[in-house]
Protein backbone atom coordinates (compact mmCIF):
# COMPACT_ATOMS: atom_id res chain seq x y z
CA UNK A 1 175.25 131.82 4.44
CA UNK A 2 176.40 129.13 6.64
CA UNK A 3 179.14 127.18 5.87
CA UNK A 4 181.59 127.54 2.50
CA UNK A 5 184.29 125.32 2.94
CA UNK A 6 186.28 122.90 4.97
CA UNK A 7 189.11 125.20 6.43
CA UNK A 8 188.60 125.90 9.76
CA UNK A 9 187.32 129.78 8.78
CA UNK A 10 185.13 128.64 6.29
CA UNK A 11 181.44 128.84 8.15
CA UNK A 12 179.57 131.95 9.55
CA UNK A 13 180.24 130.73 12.91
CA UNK A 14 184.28 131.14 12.97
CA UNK A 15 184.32 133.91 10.76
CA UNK A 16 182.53 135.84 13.45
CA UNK A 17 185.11 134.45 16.30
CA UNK A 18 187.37 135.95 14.00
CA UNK A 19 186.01 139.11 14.13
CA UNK A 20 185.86 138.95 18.11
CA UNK A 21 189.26 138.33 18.12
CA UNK A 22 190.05 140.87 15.97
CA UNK A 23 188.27 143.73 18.01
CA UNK A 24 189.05 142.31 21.28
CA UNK A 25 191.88 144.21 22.72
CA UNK A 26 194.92 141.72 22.01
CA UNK A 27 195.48 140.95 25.91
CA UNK A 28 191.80 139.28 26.22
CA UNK A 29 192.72 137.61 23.33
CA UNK A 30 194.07 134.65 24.63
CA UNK A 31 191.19 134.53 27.57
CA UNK A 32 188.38 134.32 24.71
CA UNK A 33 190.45 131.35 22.70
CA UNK A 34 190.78 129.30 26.16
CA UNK A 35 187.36 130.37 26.91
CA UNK A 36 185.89 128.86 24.15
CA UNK A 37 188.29 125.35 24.38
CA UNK A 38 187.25 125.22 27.87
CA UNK A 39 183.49 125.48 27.62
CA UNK A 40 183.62 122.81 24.49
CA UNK A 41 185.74 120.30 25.99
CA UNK A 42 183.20 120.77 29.25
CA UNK A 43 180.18 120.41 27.06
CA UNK A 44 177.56 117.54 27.40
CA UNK A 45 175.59 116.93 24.36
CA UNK A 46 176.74 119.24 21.19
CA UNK A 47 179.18 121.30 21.77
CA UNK A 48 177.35 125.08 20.98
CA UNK A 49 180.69 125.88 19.87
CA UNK A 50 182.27 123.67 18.13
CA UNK A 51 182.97 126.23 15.45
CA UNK A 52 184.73 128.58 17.26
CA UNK A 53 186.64 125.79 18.94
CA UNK A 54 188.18 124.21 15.46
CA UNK A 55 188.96 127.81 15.04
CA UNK A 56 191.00 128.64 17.91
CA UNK A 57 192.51 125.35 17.78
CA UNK A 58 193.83 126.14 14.21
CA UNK A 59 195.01 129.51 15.77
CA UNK A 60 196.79 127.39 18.22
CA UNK A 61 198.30 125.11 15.87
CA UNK A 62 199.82 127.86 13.85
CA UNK A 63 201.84 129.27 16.63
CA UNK A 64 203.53 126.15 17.04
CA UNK A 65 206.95 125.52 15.34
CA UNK A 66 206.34 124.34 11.60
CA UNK A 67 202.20 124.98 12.27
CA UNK A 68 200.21 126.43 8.75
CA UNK A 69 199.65 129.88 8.94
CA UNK A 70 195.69 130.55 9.02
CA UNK A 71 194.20 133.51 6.92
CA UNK A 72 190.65 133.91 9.13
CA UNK A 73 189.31 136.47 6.28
């Protein structure tokens, strides 16, 4: 389908990070989030993904004091 919104869950791409997370056991959790910052901030050209990158940022950003809860379904 591709993408359905602008929320940071709201293309095919993120939802499926989602789902990694999700059925990743919850102390690899936070290796696949920096993973994914890492290898976009390292990127030259376009960042592959980008996607999953606003996505764990938004993860991120909700565990911070006063941050919007995300709903990744």
């Amino acid at each position: 389908m591709g993408t359905w919104g602008t929320g940071p869950f709201d293309n095919d791409t993120a939802a499926d990070f989602a789902a990694t997370l999700d059925e990743a056991r919850p102390e690899e959790r936070a290796s696949i989030v920096r993973g994914v910052l890492t290898r976009t901030v390292t990127a030259n050209g376009y960042p592959a993904e980008a996607d999953e990158a606003i996505a764990a940022a938004a993860l991120i950003a909700a565990q911070c004091p006063g941050g919007q809860p995300v709903d990744p379904i």
